[in-house]
N, C-alpha and C. Protein backbone atom coordinates (compact mmCIF):
# COMPACT_ATOMS: atom_id res chain seq x y z
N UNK A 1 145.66 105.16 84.67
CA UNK A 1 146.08 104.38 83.52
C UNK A 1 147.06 105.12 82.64
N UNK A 2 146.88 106.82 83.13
CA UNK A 2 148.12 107.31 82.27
C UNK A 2 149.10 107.15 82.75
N UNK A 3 149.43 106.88 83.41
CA UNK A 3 151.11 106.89 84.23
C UNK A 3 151.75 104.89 84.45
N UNK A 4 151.90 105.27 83.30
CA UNK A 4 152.54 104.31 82.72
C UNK A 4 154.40 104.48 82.63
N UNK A 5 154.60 105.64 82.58
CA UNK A 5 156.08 106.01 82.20
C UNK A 5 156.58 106.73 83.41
N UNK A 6 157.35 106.87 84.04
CA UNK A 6 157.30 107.54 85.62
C UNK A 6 158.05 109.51 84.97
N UNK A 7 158.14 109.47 84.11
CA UNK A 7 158.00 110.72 83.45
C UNK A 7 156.67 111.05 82.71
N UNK A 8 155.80 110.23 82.16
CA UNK A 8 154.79 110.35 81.50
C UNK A 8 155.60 111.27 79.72
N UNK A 9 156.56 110.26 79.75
CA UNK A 9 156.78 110.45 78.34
C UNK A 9 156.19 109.63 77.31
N UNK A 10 155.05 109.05 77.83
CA UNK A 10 154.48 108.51 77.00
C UNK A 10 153.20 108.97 76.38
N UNK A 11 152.32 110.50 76.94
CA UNK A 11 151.31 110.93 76.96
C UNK A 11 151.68 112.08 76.43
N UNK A 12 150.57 112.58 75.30
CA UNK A 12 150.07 113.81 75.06
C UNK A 12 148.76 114.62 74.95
N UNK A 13 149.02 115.96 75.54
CA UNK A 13 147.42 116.35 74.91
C UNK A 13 147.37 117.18 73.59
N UNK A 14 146.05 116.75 73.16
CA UNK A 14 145.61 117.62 72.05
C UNK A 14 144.66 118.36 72.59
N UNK A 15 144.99 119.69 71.83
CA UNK A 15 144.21 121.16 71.87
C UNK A 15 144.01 121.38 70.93
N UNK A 16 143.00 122.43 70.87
CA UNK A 16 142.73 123.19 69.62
C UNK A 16 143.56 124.77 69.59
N UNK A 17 143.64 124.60 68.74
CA UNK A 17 144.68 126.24 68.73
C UNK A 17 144.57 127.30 69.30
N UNK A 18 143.26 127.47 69.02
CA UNK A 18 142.68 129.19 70.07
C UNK A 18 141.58 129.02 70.87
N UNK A 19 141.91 128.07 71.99
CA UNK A 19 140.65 127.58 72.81
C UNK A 19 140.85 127.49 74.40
N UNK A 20 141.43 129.05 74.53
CA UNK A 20 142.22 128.96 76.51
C UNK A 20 141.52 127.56 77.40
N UNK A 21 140.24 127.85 77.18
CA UNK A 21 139.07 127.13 78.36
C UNK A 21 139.82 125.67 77.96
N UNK A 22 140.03 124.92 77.00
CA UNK A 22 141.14 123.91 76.70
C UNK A 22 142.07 123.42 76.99
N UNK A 23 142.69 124.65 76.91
CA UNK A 23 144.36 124.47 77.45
C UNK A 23 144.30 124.57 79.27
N UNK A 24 143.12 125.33 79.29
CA UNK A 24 142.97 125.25 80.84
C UNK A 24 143.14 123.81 82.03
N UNK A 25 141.59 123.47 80.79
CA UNK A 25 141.32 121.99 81.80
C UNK A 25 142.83 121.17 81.17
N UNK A 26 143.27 120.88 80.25
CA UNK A 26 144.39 120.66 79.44
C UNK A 26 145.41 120.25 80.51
N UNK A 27 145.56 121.28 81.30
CA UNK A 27 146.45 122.16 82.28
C UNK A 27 146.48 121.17 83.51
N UNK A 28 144.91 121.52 83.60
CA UNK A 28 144.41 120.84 84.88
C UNK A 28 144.40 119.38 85.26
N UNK A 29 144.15 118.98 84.19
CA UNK A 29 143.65 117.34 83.84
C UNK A 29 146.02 116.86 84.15
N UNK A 30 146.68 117.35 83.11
CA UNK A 30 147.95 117.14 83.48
C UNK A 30 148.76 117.05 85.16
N UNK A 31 148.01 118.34 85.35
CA UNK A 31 148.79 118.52 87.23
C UNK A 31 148.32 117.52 87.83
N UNK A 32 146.90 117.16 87.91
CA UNK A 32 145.68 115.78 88.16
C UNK A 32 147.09 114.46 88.48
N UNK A 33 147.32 114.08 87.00
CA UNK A 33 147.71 113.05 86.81
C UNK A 33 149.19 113.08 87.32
N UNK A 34 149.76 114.19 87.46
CA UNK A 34 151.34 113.98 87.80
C UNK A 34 151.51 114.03 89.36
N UNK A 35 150.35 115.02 89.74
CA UNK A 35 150.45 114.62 91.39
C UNK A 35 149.76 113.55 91.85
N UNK A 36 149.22 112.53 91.62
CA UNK A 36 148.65 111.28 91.38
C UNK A 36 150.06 110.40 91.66
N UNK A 37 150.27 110.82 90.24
CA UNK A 37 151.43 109.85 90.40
C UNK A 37 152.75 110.20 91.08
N UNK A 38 153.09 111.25 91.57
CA UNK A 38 154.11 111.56 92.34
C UNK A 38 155.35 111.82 91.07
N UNK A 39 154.85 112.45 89.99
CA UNK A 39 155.79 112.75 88.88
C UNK A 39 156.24 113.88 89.15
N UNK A 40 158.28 114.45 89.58
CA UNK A 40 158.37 115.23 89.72
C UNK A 40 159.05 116.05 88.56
N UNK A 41 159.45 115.55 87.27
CA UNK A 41 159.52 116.38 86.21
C UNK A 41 158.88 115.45 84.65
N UNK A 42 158.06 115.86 84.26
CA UNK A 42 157.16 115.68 83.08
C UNK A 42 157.75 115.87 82.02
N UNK A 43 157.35 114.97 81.18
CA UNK A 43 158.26 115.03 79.59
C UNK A 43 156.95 114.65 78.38
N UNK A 44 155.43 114.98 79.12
CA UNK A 44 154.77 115.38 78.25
C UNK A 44 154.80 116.29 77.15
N UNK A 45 153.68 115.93 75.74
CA UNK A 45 153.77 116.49 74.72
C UNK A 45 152.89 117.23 74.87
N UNK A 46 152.53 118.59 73.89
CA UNK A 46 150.91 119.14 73.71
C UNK A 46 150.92 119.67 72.36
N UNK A 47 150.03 119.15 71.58
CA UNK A 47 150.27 119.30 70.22
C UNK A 47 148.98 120.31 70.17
N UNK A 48 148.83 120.56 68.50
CA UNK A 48 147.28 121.11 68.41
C UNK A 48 146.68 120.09 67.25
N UNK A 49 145.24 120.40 67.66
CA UNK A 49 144.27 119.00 66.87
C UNK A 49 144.41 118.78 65.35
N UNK A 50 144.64 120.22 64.77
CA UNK A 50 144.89 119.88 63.71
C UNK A 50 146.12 119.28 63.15
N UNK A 51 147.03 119.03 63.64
CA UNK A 51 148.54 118.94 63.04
C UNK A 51 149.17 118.16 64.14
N UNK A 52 148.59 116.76 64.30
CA UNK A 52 148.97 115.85 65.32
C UNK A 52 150.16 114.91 64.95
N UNK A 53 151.80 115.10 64.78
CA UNK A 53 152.56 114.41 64.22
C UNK A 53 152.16 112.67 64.49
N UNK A 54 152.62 111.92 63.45
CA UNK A 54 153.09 110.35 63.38
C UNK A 54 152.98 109.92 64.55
N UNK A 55 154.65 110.54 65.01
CA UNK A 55 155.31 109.78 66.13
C UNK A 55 154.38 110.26 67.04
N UNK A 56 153.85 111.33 67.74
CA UNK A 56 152.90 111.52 68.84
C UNK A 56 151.70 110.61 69.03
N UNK A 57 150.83 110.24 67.71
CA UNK A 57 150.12 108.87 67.58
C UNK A 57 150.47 107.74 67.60
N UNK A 58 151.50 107.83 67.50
CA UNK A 58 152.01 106.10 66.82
C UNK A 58 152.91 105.40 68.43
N UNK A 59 153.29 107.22 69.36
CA UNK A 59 154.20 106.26 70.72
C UNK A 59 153.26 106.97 71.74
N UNK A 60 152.43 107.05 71.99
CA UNK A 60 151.91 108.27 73.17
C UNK A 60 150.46 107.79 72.99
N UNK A 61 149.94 107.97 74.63
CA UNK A 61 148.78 108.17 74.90
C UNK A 61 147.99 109.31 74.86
N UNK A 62 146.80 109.75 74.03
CA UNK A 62 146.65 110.92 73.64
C UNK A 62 145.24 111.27 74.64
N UNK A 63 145.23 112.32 75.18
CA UNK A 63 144.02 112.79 76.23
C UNK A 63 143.78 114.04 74.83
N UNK A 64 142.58 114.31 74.93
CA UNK A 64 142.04 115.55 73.57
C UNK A 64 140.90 116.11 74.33
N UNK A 65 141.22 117.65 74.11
CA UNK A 65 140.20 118.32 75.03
C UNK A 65 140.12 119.39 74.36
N UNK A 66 138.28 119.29 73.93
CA UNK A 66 138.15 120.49 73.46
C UNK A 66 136.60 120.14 72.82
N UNK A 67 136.21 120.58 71.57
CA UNK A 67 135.14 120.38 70.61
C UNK A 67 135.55 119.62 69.74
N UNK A 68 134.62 118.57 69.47
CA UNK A 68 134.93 117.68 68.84
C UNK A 68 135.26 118.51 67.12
N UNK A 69 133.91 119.61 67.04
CA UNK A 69 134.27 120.84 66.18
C UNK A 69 135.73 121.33 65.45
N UNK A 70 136.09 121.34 66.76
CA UNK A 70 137.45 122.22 66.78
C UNK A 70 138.45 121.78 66.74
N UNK A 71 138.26 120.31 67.07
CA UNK A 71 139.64 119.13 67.25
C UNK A 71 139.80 118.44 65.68
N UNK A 72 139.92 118.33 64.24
CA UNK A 72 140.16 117.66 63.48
C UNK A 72 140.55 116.38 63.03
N UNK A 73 141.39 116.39 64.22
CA UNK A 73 141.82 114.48 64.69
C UNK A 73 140.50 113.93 65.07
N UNK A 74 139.80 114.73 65.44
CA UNK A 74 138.55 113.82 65.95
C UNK A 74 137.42 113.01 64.91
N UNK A 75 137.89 113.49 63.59
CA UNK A 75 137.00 113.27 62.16
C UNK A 75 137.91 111.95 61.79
N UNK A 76 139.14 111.87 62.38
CA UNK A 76 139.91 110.96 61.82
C UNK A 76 139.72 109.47 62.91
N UNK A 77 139.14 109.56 64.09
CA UNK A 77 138.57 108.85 64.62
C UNK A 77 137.31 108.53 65.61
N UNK A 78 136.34 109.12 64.78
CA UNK A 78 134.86 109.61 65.11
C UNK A 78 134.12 107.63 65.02
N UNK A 79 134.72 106.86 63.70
CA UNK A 79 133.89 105.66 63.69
C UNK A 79 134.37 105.06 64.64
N UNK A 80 135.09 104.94 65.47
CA UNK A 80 135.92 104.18 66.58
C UNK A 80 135.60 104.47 67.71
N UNK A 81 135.07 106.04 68.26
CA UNK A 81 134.06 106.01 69.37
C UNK A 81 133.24 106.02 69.72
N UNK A 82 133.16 105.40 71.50
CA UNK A 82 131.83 104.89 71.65
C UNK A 82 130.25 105.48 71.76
N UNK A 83 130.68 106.98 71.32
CA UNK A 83 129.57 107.57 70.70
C UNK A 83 130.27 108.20 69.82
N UNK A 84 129.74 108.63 68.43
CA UNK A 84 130.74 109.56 67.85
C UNK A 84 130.15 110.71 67.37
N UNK A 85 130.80 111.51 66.74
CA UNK A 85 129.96 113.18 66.37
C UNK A 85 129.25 113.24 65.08
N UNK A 86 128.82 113.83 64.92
CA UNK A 86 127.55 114.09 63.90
C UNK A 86 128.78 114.87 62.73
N UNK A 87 129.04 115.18 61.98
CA UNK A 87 130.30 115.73 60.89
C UNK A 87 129.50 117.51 61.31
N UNK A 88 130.58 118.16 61.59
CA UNK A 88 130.56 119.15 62.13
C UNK A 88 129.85 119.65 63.28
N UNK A 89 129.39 118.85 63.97
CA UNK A 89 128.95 119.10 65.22
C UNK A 89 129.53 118.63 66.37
N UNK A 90 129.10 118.72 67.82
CA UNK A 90 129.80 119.06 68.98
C UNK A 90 129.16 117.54 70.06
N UNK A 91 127.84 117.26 69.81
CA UNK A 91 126.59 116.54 70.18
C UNK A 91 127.45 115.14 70.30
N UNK A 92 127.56 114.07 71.07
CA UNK A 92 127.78 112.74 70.95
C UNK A 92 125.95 112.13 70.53
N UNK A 93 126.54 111.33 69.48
CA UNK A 93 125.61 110.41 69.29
C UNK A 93 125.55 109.14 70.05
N UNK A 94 124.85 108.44 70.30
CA UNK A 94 124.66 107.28 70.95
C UNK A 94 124.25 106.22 69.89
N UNK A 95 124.96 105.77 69.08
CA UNK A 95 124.23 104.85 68.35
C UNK A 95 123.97 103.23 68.85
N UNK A 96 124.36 102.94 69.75
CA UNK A 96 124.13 101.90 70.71
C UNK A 96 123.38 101.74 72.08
N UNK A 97 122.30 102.82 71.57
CA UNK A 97 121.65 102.63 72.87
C UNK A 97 120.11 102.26 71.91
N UNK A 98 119.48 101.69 72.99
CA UNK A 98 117.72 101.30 72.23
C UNK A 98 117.19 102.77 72.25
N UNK A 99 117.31 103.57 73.36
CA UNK A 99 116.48 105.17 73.54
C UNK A 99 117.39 106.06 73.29
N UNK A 100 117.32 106.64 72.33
CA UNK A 100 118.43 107.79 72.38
C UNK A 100 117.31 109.18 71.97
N UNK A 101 118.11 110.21 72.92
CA UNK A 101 117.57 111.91 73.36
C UNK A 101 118.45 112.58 72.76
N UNK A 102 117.59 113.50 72.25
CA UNK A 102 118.12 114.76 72.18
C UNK A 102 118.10 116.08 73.27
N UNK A 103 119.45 116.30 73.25
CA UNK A 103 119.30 117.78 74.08
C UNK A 103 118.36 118.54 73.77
N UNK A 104 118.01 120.13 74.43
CA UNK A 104 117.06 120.85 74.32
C UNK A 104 118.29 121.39 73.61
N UNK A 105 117.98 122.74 72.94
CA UNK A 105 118.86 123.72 72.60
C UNK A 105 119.46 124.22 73.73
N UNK A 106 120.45 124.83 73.30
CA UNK A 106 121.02 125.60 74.65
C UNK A 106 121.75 124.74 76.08
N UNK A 107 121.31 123.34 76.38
CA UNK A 107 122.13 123.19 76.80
C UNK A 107 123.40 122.47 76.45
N UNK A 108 124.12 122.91 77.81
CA UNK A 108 125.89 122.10 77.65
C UNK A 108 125.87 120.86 78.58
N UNK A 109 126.70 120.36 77.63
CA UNK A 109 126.94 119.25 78.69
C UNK A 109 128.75 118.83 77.91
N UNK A 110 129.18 117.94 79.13
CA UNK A 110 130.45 117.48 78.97
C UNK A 110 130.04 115.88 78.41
N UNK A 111 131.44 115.67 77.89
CA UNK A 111 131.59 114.27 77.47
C UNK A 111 132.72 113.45 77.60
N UNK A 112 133.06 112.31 78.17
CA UNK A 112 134.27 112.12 78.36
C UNK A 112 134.32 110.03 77.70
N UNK A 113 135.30 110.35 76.69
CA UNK A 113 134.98 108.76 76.20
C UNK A 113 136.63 108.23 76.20
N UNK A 114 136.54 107.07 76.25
CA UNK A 114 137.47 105.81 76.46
C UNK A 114 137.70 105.20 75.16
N UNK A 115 138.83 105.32 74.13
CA UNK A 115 139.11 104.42 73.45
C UNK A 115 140.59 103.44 73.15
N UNK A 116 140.80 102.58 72.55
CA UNK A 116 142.19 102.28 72.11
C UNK A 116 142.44 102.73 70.63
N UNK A 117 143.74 103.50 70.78
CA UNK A 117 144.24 103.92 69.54
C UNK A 117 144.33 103.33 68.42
N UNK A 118 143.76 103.84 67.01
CA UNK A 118 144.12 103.21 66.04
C UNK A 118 144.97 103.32 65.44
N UNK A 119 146.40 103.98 66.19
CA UNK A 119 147.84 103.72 65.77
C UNK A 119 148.41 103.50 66.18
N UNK A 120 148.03 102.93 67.42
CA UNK A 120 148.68 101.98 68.36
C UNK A 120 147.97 100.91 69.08
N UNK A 121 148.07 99.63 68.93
CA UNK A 121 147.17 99.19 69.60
C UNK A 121 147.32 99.12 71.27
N UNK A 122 148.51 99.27 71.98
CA UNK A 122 149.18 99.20 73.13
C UNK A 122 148.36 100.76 73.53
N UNK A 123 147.91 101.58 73.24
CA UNK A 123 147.90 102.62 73.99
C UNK A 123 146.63 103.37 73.53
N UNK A 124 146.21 104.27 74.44
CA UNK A 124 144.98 104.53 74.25
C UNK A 124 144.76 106.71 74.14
N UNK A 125 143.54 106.43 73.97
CA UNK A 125 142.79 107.87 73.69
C UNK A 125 141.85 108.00 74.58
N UNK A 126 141.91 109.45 75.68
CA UNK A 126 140.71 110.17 75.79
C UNK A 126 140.57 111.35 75.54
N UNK A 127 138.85 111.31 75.15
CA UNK A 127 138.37 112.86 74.71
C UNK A 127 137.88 113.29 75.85
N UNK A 128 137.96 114.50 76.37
CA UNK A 128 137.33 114.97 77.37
C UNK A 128 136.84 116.24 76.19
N UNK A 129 135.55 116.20 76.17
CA UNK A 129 134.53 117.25 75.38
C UNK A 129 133.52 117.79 75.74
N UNK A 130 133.28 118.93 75.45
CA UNK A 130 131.72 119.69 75.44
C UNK A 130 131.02 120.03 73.99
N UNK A 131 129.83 120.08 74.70
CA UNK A 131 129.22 120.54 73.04
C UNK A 131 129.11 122.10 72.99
N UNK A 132 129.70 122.45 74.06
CA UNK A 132 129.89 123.87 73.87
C UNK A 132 130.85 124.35 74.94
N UNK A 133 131.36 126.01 74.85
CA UNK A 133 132.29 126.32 75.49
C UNK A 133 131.92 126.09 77.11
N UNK A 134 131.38 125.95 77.22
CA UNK A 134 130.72 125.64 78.77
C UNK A 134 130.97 124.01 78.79
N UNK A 135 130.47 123.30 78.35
CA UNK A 135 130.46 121.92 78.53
C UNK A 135 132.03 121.44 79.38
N UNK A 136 132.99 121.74 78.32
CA UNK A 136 134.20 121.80 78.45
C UNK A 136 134.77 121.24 80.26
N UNK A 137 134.44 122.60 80.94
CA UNK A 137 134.85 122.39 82.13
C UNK A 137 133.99 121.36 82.80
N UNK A 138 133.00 121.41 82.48
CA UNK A 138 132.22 119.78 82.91
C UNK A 138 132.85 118.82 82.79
N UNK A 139 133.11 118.36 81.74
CA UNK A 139 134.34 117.26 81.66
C UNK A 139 135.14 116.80 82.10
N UNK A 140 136.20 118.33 81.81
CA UNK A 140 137.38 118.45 82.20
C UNK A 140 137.40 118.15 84.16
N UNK A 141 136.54 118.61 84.46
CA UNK A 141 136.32 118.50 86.47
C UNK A 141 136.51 117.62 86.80
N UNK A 142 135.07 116.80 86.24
CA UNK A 142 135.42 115.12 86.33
C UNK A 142 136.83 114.25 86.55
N UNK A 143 137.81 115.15 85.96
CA UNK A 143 138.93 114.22 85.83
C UNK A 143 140.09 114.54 86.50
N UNK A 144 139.60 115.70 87.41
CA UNK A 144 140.49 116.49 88.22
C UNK A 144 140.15 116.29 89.93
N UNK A 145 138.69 115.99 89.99
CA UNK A 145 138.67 115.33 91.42
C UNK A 145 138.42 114.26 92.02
N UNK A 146 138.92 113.73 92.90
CA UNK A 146 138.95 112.28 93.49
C UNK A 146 137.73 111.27 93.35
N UNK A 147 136.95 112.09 93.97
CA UNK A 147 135.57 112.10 94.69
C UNK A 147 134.22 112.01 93.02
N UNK A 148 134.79 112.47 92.22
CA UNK A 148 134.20 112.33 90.50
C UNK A 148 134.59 111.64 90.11
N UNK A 149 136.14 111.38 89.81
CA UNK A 149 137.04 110.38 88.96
C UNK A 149 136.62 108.83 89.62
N UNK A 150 136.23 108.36 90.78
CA UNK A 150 135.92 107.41 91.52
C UNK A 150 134.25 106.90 90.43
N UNK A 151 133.26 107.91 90.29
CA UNK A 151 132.40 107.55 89.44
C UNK A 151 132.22 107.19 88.03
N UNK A 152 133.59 107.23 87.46
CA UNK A 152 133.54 107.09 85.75
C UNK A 152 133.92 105.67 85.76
N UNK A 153 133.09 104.95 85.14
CA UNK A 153 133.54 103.00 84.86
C UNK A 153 132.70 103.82 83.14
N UNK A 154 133.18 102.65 82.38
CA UNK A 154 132.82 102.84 80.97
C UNK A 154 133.46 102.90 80.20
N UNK A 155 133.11 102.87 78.95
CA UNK A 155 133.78 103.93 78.32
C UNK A 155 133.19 105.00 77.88
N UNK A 156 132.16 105.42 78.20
CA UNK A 156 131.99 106.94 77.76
C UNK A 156 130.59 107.40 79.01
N UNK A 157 130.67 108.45 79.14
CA UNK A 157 130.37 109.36 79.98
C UNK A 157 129.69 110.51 80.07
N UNK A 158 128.39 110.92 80.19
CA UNK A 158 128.13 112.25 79.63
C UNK A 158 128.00 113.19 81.34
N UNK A 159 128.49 114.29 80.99
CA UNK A 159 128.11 114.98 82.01
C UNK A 159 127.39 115.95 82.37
N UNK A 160 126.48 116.26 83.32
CA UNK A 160 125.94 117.24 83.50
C UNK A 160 125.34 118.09 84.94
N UNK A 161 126.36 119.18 84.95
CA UNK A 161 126.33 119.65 86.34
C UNK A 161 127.16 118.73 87.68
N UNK A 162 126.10 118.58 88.15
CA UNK A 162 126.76 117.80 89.06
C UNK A 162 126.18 115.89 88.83
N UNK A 163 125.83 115.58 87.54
CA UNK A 163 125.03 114.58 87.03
C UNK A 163 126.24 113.86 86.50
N UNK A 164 126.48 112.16 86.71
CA UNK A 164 127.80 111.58 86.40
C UNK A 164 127.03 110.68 85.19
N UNK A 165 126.82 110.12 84.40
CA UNK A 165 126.15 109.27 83.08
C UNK A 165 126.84 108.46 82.70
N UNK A 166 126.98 107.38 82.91
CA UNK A 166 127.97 106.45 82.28
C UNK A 166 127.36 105.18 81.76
N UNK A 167 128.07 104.61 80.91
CA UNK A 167 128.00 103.08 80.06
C UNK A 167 129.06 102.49 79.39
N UNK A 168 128.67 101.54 79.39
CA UNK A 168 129.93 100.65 78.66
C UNK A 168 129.56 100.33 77.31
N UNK A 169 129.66 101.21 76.33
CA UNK A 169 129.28 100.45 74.36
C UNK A 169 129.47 99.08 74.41
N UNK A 170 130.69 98.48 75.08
CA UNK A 170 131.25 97.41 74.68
C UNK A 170 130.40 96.24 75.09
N UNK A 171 129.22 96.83 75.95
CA UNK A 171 128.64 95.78 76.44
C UNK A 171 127.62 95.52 75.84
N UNK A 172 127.10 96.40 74.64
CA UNK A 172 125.81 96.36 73.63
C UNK A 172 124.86 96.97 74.32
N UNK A 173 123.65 96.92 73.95
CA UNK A 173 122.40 97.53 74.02
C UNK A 173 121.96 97.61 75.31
N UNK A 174 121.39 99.03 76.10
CA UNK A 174 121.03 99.20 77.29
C UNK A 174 120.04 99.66 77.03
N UNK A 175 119.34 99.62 78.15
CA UNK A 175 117.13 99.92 78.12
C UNK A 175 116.96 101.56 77.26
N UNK A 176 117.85 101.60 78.21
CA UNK A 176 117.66 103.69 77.61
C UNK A 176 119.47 104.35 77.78
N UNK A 177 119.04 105.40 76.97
CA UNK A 177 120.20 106.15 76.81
C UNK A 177 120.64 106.52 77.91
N UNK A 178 122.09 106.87 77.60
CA UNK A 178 122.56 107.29 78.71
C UNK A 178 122.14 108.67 78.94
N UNK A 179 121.87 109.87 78.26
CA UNK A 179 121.84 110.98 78.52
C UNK A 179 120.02 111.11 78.69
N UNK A 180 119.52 109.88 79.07
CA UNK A 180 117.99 109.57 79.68
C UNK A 180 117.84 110.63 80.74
N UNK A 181 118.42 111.00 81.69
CA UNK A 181 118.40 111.60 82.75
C UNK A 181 118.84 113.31 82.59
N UNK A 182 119.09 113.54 81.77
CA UNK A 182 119.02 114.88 81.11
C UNK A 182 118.23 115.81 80.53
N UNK A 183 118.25 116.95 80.84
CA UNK A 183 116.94 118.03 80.16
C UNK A 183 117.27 117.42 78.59
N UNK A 184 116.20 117.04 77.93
CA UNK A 184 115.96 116.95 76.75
C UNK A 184 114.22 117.05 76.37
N UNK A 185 114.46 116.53 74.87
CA UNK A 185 113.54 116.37 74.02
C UNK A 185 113.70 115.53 72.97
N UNK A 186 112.62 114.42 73.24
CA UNK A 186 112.62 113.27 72.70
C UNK A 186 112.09 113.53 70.93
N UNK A 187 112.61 112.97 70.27
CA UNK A 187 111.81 113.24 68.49
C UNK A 187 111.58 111.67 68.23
């Protein structure tokens, strides 16, 4: 769905400033999509989370990878996804599910959500996230191999290990959470 522009001058990623493991999958998730599409020179953007110009929101499809923490744009559209973050934390909430879990401490997991931009309505946003520096590449994998990317329908996604979690918000209320199938602890 990103290759919309046969340069992909229509896409950017957001990073966080000092977050390699980021810029990595960042990296990764880009080569993904251009050898996909048979793009042989790229006119992608890569901004950082905090200091996301106008025009990069307002003409571009934005992929954001990192901590929701660490990403700042992400406070600026936290009510708009289909789980969103707790104000300074890393955790997706599920507020549309009937059962919702909590992680144990300690673990990571990835997150990967689907939205349409709220400065553009033509074009869209994904977060590929962890709730910690580990999570990250969980995510980020997902979207780099065939054989994973084939399992994501939804819009949002939690990941874990080799565990794929998906749902659709848009469809309202499901029996149990999505991250049901995950080491947790229920409160």
């Amino acid at each position: 769905m990103f290759i919309t522009d046969r340069n992909l001058a229509d896409l950017a990623f957001v990073v966080p400033a000092n977050d390699p493991t980021s810029w990595d999958y960042a990296a990764k998730i880009a080569y993904y999509i251009g050898a996909k599409g048979g793009i042989s020179v790229a006119d992608f953007k890569v901004v950082f989370g905090e200091d996301v110009p106008e025009d990069i929101r307002a003409e571009r499809n934005l992929i954001m990878v990192g901590k929701a923490s660490t990403l700042p744009i992400i406070s600026e559209i936290n009510d708009q996804l289909p789980a969103p973050f707790e104000a300074g934390k890393d955790e997706a909430i599920q507020p549309a599910m009937l059962v919702n879990y909590r992680l144990l401490p300690n673990v990571s997991v990835g997150s990967v959500q689907l939205l349409t931009s709220p400065w553009a309505s033509d074009r869209a946003i994904l977060t590929v996230m962890g709730n910690t520096d580990q999570g990250i590449p969980m995510a980020g994998e997902v979207l780099v191999k065939d054989n994973l990317v084939n399992q994501l329908n939804g819009n949002f996604s939690i990941l874990y290990g080799d565990q794929i979690l998906t749902t659709d918000t848009r469809l309202g209320l499901v029996k149990e959470g999505v991250v049901g199938g995950l080491p947790r602890c229920c409160y």
